[in-house]
C-alpha atoms as a PDB file:
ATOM      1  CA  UNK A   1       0.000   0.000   0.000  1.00  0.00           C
ATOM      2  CA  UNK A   2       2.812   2.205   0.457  1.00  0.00           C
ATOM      3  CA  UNK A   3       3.952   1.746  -2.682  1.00  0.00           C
ATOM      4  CA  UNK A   4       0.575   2.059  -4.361  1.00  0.00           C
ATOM      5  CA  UNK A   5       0.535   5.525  -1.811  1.00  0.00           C
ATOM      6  CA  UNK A   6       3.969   7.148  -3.199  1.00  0.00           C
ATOM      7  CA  UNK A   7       2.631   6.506  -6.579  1.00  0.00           C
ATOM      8  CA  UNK A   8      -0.551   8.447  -6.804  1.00  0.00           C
ATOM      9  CA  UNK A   9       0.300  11.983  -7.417  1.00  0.00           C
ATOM     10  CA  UNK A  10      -2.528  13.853  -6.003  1.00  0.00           C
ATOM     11  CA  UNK A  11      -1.662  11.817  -2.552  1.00  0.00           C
ATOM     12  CA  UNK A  12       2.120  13.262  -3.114  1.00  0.00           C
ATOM     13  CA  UNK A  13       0.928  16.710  -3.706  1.00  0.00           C
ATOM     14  CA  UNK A  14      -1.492  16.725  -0.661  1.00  0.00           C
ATOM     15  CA  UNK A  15       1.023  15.718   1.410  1.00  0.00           C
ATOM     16  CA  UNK A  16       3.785  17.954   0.799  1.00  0.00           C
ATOM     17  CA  UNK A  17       1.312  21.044   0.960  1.00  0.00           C
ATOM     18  CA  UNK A  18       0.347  19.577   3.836  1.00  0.00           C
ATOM     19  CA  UNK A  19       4.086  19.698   4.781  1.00  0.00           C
ATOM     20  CA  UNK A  20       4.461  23.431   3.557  1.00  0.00           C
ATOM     21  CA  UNK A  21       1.886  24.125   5.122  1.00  0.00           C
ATOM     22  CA  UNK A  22       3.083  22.761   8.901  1.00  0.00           C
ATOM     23  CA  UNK A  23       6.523  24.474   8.441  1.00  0.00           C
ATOM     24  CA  UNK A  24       4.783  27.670   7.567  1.00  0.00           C
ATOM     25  CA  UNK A  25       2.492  27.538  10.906  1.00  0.00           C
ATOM     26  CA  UNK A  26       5.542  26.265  12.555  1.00  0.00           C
ATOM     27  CA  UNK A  27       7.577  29.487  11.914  1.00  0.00           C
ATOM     28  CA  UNK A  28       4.854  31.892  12.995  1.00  0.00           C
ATOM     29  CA  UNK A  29       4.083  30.681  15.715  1.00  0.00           C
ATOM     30  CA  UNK A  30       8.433  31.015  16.164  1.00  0.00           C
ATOM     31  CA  UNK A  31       8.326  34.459  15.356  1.00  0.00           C
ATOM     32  CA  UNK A  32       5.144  35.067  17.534  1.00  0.00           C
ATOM     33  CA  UNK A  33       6.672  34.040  19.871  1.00  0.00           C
ATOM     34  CA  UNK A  34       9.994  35.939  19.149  1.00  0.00           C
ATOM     35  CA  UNK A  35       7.820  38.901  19.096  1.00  0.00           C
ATOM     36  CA  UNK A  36       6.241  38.040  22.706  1.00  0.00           C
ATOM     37  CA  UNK A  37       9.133  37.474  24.482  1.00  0.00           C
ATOM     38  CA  UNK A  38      11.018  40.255  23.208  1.00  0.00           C
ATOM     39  CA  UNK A  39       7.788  42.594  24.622  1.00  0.00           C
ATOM     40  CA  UNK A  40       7.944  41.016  27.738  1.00  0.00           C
ATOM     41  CA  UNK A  41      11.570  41.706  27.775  1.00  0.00           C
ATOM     42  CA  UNK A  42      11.249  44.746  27.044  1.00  0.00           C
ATOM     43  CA  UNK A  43       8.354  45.903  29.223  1.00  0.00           C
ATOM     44  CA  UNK A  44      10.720  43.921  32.336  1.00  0.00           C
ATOM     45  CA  UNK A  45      13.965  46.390  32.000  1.00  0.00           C
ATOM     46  CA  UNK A  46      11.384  49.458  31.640  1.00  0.00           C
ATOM     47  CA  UNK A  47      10.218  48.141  35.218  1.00  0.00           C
ATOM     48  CA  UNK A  48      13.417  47.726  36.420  1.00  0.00           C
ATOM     49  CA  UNK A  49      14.758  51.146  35.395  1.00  0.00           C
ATOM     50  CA  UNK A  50      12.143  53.213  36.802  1.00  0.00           C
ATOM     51  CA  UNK A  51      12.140  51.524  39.447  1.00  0.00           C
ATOM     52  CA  UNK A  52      15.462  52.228  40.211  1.00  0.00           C
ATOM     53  CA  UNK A  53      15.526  55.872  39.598  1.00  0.00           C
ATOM     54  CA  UNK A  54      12.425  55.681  42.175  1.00  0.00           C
ATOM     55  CA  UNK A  55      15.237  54.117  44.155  1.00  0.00           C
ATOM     56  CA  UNK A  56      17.677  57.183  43.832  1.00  0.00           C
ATOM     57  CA  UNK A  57      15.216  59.492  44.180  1.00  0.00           C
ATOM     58  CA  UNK A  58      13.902  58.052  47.590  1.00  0.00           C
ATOM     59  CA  UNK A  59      17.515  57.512  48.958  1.00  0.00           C
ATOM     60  CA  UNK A  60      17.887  61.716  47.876  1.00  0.00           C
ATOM     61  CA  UNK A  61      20.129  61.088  45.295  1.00  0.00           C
ATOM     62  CA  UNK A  62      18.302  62.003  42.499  1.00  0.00           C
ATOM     63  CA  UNK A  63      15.258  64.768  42.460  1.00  0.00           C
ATOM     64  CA  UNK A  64      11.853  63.320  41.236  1.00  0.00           C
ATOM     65  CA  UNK A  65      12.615  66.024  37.964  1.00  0.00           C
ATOM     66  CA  UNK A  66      15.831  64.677  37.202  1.00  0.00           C
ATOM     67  CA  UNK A  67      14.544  60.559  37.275  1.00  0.00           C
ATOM     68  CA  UNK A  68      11.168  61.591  35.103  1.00  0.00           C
ATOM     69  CA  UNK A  69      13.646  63.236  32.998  1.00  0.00           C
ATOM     70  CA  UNK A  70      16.262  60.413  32.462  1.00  0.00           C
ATOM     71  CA  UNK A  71      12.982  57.951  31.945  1.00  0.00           C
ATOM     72  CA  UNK A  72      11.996  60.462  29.075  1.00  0.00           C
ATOM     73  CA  UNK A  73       8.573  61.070  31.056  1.00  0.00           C
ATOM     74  CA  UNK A  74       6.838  63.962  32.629  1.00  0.00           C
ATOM     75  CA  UNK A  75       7.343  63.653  35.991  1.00  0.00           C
ATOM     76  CA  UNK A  76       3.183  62.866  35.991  1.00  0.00           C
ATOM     77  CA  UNK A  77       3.935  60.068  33.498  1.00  0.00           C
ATOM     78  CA  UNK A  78       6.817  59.182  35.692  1.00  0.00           C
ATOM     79  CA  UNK A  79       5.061  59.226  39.052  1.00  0.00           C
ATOM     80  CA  UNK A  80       1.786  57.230  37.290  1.00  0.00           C
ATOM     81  CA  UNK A  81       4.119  54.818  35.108  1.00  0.00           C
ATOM     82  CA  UNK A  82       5.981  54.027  38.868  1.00  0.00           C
ATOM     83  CA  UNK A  83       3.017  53.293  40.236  1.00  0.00           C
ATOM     84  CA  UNK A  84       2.037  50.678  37.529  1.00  0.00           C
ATOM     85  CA  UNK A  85       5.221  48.450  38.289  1.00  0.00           C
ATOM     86  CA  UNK A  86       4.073  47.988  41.588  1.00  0.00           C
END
């Protein structure tokens, strides 16, 4: 039956589009999640740095201007985006 299988042509042709078609799913769903873990990354060392020029700025090292400003916020966005990391 195998033999009789690799014979038929349409069966041949089904199966490697089926093929095609698996790798092609395969690989986005890679880059997906590529994509997702690179956000995540991302969003992590944004949490990380605010948090620690909130760190500087409650020790009195750095004024709450100067951290907003090195985070390229207002120091409303800065205050508000702190607040969301906790």
């Amino acid at each position: 039956m195998v033999i009789d299988a690799r014979a038929k042509e349409k069966w041949r042709t089904e199966y490697m589009t089926l093929l095609q078609r698996d790798r092609e799913k395969f690989e986005e769903g890679l880059a997906e999640g590529r994509a997702e873990g690179r956000a995540e990354g991302l969003a992590e060392g944004e949490a990380k740095m605010l948090n620690t020029l909130l760190s500087l700025v409650n020790d009195g090292l750095l004024d709450i201007k100067e951290a907003a400003k090195r985070a390229n916020l207002s120091v409303d966005e800065f205050k508000a985006a702190v607040s969301k990391t906790k």
